[in-house]
C-alpha atoms as a PDB file:
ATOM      1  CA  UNK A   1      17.556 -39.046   9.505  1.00  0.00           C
ATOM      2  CA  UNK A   2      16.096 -36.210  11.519  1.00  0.00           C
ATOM      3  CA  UNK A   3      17.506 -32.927  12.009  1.00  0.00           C
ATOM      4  CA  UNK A   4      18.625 -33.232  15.418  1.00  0.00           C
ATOM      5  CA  UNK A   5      20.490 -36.259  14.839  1.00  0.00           C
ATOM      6  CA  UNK A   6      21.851 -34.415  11.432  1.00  0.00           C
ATOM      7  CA  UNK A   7      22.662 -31.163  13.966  1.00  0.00           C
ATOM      8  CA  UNK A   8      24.090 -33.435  16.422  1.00  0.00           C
ATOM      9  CA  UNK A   9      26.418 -35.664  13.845  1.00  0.00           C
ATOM     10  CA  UNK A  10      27.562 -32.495  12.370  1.00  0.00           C
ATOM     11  CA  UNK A  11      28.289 -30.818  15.984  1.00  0.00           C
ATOM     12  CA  UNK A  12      30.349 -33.616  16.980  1.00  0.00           C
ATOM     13  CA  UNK A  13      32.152 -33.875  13.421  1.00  0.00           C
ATOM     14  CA  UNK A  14      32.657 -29.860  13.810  1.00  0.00           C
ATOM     15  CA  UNK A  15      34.087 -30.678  17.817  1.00  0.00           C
ATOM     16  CA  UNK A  16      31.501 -27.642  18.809  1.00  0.00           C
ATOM     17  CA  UNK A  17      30.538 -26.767  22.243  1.00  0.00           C
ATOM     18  CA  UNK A  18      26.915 -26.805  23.465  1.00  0.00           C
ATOM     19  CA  UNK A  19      26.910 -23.096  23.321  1.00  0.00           C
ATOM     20  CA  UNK A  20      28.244 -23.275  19.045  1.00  0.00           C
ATOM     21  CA  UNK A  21      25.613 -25.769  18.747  1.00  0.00           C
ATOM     22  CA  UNK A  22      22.871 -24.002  19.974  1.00  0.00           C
ATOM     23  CA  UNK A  23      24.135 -21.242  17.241  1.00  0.00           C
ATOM     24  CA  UNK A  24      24.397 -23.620  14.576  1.00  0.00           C
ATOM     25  CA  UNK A  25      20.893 -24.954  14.765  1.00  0.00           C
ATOM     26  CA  UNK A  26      19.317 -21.248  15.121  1.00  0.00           C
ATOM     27  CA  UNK A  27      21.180 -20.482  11.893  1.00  0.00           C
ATOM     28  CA  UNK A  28      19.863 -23.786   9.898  1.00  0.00           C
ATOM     29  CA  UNK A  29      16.496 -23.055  11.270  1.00  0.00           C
ATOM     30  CA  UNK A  30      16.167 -19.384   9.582  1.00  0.00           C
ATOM     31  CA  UNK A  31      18.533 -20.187   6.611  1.00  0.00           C
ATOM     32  CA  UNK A  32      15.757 -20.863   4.326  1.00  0.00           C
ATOM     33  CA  UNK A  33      13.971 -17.729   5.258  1.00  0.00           C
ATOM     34  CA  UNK A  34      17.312 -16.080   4.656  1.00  0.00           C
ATOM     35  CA  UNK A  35      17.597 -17.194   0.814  1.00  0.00           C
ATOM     36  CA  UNK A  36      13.828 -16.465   0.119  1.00  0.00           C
ATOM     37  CA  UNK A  37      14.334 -13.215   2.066  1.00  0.00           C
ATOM     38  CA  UNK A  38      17.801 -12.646   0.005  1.00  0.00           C
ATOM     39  CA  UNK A  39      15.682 -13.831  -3.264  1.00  0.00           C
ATOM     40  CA  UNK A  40      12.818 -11.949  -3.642  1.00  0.00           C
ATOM     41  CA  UNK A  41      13.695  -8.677  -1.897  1.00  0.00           C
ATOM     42  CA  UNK A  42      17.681  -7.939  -0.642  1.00  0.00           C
ATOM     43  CA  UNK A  43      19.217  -8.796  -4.490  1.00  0.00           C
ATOM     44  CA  UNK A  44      16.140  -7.145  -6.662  1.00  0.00           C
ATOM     45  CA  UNK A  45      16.742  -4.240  -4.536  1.00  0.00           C
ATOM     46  CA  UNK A  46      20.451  -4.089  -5.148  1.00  0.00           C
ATOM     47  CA  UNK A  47      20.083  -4.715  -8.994  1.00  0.00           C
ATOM     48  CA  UNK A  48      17.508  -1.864  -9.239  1.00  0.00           C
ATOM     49  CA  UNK A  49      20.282   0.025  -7.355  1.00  0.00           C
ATOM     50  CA  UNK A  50      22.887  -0.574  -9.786  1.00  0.00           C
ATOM     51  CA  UNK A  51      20.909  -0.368 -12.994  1.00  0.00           C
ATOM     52  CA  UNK A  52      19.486   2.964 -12.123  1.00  0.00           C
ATOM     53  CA  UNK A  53      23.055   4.123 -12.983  1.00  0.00           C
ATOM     54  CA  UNK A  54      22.752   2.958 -15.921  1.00  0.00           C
ATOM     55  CA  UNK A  55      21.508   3.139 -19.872  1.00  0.00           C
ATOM     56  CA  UNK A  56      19.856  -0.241 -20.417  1.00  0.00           C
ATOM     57  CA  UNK A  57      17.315  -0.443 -23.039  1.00  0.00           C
ATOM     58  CA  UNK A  58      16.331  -4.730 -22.288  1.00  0.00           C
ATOM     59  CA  UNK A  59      18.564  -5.330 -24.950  1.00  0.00           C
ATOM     60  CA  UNK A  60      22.031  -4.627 -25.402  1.00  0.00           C
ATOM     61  CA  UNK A  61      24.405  -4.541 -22.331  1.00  0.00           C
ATOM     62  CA  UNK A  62      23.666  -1.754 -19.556  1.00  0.00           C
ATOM     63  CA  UNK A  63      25.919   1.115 -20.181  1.00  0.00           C
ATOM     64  CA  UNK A  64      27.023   3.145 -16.721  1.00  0.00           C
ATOM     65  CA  UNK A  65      25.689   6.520 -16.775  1.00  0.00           C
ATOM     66  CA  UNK A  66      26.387   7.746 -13.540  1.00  0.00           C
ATOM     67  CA  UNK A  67      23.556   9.933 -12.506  1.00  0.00           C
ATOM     68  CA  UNK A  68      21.946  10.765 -15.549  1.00  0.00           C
ATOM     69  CA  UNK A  69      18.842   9.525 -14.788  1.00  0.00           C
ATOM     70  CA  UNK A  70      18.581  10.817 -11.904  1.00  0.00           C
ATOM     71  CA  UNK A  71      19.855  14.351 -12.875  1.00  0.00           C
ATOM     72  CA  UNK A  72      16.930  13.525 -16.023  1.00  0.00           C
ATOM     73  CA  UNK A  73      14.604  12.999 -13.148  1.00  0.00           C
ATOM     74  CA  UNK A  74      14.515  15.999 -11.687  1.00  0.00           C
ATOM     75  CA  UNK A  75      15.464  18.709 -14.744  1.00  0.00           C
ATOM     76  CA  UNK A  76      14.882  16.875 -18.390  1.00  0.00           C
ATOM     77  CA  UNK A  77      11.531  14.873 -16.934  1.00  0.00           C
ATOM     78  CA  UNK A  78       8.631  17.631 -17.289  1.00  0.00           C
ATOM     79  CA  UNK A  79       5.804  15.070 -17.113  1.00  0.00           C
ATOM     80  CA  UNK A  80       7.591  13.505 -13.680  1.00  0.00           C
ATOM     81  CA  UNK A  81       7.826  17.151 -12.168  1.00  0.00           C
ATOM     82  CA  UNK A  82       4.460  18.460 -13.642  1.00  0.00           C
ATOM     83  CA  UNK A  83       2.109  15.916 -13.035  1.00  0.00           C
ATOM     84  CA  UNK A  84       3.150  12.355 -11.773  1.00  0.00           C
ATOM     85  CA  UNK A  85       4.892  14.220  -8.394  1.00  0.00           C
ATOM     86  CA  UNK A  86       1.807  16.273  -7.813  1.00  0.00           C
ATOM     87  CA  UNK A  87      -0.908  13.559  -8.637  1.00  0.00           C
ATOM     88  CA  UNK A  88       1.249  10.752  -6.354  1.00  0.00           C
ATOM     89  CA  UNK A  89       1.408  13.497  -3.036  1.00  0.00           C
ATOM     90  CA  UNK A  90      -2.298  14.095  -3.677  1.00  0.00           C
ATOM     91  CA  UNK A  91      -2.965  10.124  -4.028  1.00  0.00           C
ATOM     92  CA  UNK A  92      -1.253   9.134  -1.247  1.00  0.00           C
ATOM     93  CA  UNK A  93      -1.495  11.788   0.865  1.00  0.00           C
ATOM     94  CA  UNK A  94      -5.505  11.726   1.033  1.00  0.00           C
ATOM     95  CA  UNK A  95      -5.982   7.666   0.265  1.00  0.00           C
ATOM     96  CA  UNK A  96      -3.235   6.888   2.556  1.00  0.00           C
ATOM     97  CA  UNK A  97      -4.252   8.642   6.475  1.00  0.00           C
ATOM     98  CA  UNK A  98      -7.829   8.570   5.131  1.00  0.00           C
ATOM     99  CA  UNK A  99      -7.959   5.095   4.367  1.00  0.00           C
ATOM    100  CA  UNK A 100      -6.142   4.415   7.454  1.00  0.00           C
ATOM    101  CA  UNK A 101      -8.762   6.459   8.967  1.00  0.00           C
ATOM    102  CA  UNK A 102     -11.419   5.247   7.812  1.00  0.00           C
ATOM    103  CA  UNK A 103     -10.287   1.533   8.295  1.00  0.00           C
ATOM    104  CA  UNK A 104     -10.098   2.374  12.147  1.00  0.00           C
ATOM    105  CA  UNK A 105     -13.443   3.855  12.384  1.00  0.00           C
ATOM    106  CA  UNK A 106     -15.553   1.517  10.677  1.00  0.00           C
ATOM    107  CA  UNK A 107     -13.882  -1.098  12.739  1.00  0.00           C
ATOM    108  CA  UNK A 108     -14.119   0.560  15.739  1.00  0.00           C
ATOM    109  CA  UNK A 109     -18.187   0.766  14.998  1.00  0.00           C
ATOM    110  CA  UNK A 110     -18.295  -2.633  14.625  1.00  0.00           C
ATOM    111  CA  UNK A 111     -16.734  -3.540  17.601  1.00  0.00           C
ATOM    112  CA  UNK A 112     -19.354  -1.965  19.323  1.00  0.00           C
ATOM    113  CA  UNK A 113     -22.179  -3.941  18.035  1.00  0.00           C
ATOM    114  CA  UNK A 114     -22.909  -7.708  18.041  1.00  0.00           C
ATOM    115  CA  UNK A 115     -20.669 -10.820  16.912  1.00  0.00           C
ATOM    116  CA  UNK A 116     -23.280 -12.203  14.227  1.00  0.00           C
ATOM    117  CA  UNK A 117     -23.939  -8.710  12.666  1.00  0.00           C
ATOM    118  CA  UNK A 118     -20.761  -7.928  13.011  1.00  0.00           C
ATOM    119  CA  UNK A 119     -19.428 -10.902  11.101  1.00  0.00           C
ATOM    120  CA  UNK A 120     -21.485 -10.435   8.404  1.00  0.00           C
ATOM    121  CA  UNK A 121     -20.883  -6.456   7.768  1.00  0.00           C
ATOM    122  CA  UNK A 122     -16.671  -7.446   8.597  1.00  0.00           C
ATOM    123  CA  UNK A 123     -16.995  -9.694   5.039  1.00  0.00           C
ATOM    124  CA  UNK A 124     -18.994  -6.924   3.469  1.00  0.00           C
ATOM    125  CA  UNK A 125     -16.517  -4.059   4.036  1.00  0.00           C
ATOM    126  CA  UNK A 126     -13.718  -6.473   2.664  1.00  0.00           C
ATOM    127  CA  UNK A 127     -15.417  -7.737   0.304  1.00  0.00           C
ATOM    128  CA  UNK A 128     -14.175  -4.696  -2.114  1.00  0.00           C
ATOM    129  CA  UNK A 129     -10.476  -5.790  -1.526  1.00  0.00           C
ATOM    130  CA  UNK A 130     -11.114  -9.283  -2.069  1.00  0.00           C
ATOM    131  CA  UNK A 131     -12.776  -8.977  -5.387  1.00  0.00           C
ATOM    132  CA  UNK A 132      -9.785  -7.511  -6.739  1.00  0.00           C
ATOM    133  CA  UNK A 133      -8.887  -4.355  -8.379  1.00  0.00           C
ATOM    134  CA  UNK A 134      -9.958  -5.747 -12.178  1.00  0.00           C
ATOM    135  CA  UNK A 135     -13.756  -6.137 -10.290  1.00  0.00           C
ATOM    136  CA  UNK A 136     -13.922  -3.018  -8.268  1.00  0.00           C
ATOM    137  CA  UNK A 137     -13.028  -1.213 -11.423  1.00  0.00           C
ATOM    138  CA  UNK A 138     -15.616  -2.894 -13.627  1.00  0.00           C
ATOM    139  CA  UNK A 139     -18.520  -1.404 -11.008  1.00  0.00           C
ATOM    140  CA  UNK A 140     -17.293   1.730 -11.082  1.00  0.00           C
ATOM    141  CA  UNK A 141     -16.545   2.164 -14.544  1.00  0.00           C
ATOM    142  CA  UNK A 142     -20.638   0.935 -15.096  1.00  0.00           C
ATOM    143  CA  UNK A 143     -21.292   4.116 -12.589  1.00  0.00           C
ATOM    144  CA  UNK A 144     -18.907   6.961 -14.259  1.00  0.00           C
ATOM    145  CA  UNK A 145     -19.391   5.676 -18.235  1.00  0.00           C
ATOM    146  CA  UNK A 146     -18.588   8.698 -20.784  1.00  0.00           C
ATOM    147  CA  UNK A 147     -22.104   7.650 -22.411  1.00  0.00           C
ATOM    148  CA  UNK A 148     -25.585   8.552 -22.064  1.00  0.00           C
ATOM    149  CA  UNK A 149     -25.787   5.041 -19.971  1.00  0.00           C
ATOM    150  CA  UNK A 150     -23.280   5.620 -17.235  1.00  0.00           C
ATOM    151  CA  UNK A 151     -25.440   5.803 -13.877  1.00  0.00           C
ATOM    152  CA  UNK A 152     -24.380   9.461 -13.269  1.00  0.00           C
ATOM    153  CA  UNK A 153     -24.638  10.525 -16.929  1.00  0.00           C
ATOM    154  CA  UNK A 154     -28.025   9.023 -17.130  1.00  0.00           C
ATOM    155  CA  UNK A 155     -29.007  10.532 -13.312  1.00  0.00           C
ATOM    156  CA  UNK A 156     -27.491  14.222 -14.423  1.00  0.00           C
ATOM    157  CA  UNK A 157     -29.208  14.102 -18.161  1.00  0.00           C
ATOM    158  CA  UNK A 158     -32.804  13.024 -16.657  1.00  0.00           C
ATOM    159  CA  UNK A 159     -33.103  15.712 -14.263  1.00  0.00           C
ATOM    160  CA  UNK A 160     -31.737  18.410 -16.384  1.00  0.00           C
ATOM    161  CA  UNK A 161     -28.280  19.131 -14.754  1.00  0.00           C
ATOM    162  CA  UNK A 162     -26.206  18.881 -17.790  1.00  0.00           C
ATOM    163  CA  UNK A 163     -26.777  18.871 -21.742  1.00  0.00           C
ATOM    164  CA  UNK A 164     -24.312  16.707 -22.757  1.00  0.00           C
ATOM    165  CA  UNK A 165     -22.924  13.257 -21.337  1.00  0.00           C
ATOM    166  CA  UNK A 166     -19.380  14.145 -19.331  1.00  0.00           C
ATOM    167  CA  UNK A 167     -16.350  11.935 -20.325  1.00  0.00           C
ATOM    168  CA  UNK A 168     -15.415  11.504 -15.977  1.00  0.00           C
ATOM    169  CA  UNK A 169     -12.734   8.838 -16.584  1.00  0.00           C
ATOM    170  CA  UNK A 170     -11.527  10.638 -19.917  1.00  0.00           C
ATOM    171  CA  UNK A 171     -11.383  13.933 -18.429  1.00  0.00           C
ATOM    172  CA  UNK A 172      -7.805  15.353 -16.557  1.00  0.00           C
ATOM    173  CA  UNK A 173     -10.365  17.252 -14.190  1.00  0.00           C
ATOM    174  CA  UNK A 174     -12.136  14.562 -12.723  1.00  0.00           C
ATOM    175  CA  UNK A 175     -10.016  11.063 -13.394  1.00  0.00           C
ATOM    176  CA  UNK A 176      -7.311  11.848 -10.035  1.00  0.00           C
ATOM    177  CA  UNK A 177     -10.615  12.403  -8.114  1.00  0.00           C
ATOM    178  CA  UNK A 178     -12.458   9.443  -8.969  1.00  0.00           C
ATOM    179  CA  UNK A 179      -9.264   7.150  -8.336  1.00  0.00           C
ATOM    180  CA  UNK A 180      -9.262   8.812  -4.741  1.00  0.00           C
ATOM    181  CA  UNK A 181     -12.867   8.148  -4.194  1.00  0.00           C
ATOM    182  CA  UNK A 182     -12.535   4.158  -5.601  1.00  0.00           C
ATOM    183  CA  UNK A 183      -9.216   3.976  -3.496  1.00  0.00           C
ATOM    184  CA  UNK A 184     -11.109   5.129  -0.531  1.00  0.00           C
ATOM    185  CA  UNK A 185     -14.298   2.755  -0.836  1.00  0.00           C
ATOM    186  CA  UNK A 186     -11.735  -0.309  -1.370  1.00  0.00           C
ATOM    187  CA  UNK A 187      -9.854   0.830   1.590  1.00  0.00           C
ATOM    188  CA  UNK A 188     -11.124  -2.020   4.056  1.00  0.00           C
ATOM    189  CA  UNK A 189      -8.211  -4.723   3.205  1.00  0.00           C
ATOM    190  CA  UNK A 190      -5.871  -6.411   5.680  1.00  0.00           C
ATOM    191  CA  UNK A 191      -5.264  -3.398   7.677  1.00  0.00           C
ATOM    192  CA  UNK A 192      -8.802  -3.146   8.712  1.00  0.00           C
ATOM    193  CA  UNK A 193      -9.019  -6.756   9.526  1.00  0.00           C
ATOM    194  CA  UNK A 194      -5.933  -5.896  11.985  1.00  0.00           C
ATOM    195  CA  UNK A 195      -7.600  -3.030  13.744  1.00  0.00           C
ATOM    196  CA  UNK A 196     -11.006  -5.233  13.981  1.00  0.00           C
ATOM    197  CA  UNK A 197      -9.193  -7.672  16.074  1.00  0.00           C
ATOM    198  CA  UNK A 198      -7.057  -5.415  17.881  1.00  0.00           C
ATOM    199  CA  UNK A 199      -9.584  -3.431  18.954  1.00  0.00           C
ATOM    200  CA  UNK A 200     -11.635  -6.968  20.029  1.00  0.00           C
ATOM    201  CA  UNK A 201      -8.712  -7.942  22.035  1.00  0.00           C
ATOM    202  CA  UNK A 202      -8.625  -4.651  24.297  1.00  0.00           C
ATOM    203  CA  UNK A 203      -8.891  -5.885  28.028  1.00  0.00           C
ATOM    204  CA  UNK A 204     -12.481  -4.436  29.034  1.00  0.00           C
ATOM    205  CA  UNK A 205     -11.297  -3.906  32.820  1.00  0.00           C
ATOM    206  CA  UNK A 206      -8.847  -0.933  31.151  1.00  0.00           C
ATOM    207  CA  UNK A 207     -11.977   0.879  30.472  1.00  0.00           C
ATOM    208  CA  UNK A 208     -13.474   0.532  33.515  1.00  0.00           C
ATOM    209  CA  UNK A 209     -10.437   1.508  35.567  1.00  0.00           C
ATOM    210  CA  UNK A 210     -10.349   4.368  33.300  1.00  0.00           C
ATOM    211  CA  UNK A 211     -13.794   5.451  34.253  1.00  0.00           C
ATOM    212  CA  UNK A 212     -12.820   5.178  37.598  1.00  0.00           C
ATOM    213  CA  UNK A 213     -10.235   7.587  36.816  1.00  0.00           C
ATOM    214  CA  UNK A 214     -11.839  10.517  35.281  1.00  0.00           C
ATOM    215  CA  UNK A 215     -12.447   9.431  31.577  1.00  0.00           C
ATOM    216  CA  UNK A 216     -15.954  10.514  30.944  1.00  0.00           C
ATOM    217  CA  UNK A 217     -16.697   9.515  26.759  1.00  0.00           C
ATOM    218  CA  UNK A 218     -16.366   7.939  24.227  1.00  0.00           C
ATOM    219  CA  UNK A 219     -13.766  10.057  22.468  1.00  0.00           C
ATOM    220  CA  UNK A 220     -11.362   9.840  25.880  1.00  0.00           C
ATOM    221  CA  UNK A 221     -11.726   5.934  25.992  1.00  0.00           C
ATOM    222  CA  UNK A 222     -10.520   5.715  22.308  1.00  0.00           C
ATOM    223  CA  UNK A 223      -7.889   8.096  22.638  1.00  0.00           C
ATOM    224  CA  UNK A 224      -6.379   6.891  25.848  1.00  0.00           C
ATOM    225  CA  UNK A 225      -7.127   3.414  26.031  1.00  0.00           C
ATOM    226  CA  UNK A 226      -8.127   1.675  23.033  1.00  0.00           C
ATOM    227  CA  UNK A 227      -5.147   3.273  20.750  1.00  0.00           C
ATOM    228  CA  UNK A 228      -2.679   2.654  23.422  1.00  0.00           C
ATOM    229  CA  UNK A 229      -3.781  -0.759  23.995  1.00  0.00           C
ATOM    230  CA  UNK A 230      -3.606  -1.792  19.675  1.00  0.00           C
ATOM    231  CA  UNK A 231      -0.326  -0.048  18.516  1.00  0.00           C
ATOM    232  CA  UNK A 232       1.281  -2.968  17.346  1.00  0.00           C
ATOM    233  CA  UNK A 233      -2.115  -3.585  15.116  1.00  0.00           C
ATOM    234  CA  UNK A 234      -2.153   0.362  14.855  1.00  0.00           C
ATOM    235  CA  UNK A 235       1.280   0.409  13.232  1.00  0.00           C
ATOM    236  CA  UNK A 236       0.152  -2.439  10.427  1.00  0.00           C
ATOM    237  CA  UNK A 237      -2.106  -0.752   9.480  1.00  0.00           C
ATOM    238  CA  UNK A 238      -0.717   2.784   8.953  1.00  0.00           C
ATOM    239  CA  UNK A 239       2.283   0.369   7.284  1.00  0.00           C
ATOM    240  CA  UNK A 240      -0.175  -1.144   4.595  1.00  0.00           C
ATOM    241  CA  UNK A 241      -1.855   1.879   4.139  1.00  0.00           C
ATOM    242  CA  UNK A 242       1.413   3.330   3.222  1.00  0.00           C
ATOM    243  CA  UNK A 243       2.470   1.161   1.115  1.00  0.00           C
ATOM    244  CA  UNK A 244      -0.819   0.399  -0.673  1.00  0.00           C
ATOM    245  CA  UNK A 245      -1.893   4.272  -1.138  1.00  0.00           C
ATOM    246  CA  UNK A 246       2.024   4.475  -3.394  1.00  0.00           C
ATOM    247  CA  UNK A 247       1.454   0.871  -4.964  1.00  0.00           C
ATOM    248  CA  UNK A 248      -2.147   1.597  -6.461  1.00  0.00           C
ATOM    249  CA  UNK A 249      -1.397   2.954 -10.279  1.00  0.00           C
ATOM    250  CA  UNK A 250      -2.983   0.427 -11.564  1.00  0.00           C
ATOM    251  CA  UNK A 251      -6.655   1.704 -10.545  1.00  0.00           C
ATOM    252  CA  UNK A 252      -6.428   4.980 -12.912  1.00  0.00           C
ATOM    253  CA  UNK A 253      -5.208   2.628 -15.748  1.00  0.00           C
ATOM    254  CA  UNK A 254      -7.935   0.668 -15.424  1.00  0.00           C
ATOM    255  CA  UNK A 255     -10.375   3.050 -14.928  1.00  0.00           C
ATOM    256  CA  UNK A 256      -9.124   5.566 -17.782  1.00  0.00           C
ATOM    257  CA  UNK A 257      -7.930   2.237 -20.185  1.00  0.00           C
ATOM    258  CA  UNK A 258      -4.801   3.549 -21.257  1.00  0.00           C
ATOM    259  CA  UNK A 259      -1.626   4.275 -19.766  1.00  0.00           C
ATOM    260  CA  UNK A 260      -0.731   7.089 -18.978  1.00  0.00           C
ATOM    261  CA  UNK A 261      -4.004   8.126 -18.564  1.00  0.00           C
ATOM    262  CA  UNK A 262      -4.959  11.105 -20.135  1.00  0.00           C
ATOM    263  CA  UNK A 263      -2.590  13.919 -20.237  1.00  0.00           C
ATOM    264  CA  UNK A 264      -1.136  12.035 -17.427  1.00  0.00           C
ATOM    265  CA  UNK A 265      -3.983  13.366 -14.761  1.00  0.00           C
ATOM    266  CA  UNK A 266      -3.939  10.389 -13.265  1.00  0.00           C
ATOM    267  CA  UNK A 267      -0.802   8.668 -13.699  1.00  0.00           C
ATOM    268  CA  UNK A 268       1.338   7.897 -10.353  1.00  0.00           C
ATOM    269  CA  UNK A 269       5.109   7.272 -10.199  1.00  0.00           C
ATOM    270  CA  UNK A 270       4.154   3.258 -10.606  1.00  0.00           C
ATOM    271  CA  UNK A 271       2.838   4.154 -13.672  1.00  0.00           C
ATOM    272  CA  UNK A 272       5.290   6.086 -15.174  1.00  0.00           C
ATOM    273  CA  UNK A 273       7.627   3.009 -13.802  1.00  0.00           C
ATOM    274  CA  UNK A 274       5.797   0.980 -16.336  1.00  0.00           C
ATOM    275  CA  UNK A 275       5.464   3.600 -18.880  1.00  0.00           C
ATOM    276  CA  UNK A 276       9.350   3.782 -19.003  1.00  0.00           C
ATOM    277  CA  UNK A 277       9.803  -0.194 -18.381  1.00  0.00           C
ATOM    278  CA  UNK A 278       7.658  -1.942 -20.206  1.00  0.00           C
ATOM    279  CA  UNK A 279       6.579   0.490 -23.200  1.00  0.00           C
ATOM    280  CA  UNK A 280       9.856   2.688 -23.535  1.00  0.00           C
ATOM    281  CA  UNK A 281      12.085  -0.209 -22.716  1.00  0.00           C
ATOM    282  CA  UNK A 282      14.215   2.442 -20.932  1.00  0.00           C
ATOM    283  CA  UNK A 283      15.195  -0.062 -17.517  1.00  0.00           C
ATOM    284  CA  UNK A 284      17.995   2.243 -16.388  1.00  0.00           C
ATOM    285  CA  UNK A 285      15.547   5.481 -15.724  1.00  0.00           C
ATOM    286  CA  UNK A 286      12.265   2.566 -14.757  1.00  0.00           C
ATOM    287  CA  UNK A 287      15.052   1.952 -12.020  1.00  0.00           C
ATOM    288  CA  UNK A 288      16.019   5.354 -10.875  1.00  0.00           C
ATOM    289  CA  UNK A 289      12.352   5.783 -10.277  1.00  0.00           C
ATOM    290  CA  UNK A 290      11.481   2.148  -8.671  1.00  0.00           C
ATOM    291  CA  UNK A 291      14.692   3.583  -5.904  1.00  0.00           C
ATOM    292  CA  UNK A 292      13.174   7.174  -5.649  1.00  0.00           C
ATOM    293  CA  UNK A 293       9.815   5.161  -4.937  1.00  0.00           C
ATOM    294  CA  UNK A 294      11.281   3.140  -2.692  1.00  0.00           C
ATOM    295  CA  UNK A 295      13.106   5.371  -0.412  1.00  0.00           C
ATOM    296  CA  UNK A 296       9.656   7.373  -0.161  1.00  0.00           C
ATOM    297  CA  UNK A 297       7.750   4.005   0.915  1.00  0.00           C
ATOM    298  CA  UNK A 298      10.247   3.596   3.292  1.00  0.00           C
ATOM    299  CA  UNK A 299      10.563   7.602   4.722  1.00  0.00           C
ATOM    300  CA  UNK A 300       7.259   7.183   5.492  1.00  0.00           C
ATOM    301  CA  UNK A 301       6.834   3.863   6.626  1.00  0.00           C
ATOM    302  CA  UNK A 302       9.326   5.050   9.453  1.00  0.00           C
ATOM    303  CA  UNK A 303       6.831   7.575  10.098  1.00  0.00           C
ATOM    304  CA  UNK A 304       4.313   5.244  10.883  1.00  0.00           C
ATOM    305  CA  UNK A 305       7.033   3.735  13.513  1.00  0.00           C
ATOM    306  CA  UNK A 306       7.594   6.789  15.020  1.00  0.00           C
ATOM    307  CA  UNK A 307       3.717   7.352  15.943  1.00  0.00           C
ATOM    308  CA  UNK A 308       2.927   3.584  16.558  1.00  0.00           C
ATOM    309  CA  UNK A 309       6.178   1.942  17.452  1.00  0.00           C
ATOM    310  CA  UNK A 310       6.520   0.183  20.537  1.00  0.00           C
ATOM    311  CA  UNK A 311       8.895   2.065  23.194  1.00  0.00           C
ATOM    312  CA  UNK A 312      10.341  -1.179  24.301  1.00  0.00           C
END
């Protein structure tokens, strides 16, 4: 039996109007989406909520602690005030615009040249977020090795700039620095992809009618035509970026092999989620931080609204 004949059987079991019909089958239609929605996000969310008031060690029941952890957070937490804060503002705050940044330049370049080059180089920028983060960290581990064989030890050594082979991803004054740099080079995901084809999809009589009124470069075109003209595609991307530039803890693990990295230079607040999760077994503090994460995800993925949101 289909499911119009099921909506209409159950309408004229139910005596509903065509109006209460019309309701009924919009609600069947999106129920689905409502449990998976409900699922994976709405009730994960709500028991992080409730066990970050909590003491819950995986194991025996959680006990309600009010807001302990939170209060732990902010004055019994020295590593989360002295170092994972500082290092996640840093992160974010230079991977997340400047990989947003960058993903909008480099795409608007390539919209400028042909559709077979431009195919090709389109793959090779995202080829570094396709590859996965296990990959990209491979390469760059090959280039910043501790040993007299890592690409810039060897490069430094040969032409006399240092004596002795630097330990980069071992080292709490360069590890932070190098995750910002990988970050940055494997910054060309989705959000890129987005901004490509928004930036395609720009009707080319705006610019002429804009050169017709007064806009003389380049710079003008972009700023008061082609931005304009992609904010829906704008505001994806500044969302991704966002969330990927606060999601990406897992490169300075990788990088540095242990977590937390050393003397927790490059840990980020997803890190020391896991620290306290999975190696402390401490789930009532893991989700006091997974909320505080949250609810800075979110400040400033309203942020990216408010510049790119449509006025409608």
């Amino acid at each position: 039996m289909s499911n119009v004949k099921l909506i209409d059987r159950l309408a004229k079991w139910l005596h509903l109007s065509d109006r209460a019909k019309d309701r009924l089958s919009s609600w069947l239609l999106i129920l689905p989406y409502v449990f998976i929605f409900a699922g994976f996000i709405i009730i994960p969310i709500l028991i992080a909520f409730s066990l970050s008031f909590t003491y819950y060690d995986a194991i025996n029941p959680p006990e309600f602690a009010g807001m302990q952890n939170y209060v732990f957070m902010v004055t019994g937490d020295e590593q989360f005030v002295k170092n994972i804060i500082p290092n996640t503002l840093k992160y974010a705050l230079i991977v997340g615009p400047g990989g947003f940044a960058l993903s909008f330049f480099m795409a608007w370049m390539l919209s400028q040249i042909q559709a077979t080059p431009r195919k090709y180089l389109s793959l090779l920028l995202y080829a570094p977020s396709m590859v996965g983060a296990i990959l990209v960290t491979i390469l760059w581990r090959s280039l910043f090795n501790g040993s007299e064989s890592g690409y810039i030890n060897a490069f430094l050594l040969d032409n006399d700039f240092i004596e002795a082979p630097i330990q980069f991803l071992q080292s709490p004054e360069y590890l932070l620095n190098i995750m910002i740099i990988v970050s940055l080079w494997s910054s060309m995901g989705i959000g890129f992809l987005a901004m490509l084809a928004g930036i395609l999809n720009v009707n080319p009589e705006l610019y002429e009618a804009g050169r017709i009124d007064g806009i003389k470069n380049r710079f003008q075109e972009i700023f008061y035509i082609t931005i304009p003209s992609m904010k829906p595609q704008m505001l994806f991307g500044a969302v991704m970026a966002v969330v990927g530039a606060f999601n990406m803890g897992e490169i300075g693990v990788l990088l540095s092999g242990v977590n937390p990295t050393p003397q927790y230079s490059g840990s980020l607040i997803v890190n020391h989620v896991a620290d306290y999760g999975f190696l402390r077994y401490e789930m009532g503090y893991a989700s006091a931080l997974s909320v505080v994460l949250f609810i800075v995800v979110y400040a400033f993925s309203r942020f990216g609204h408010l510049l790119f949101g449509s006025d409608d």
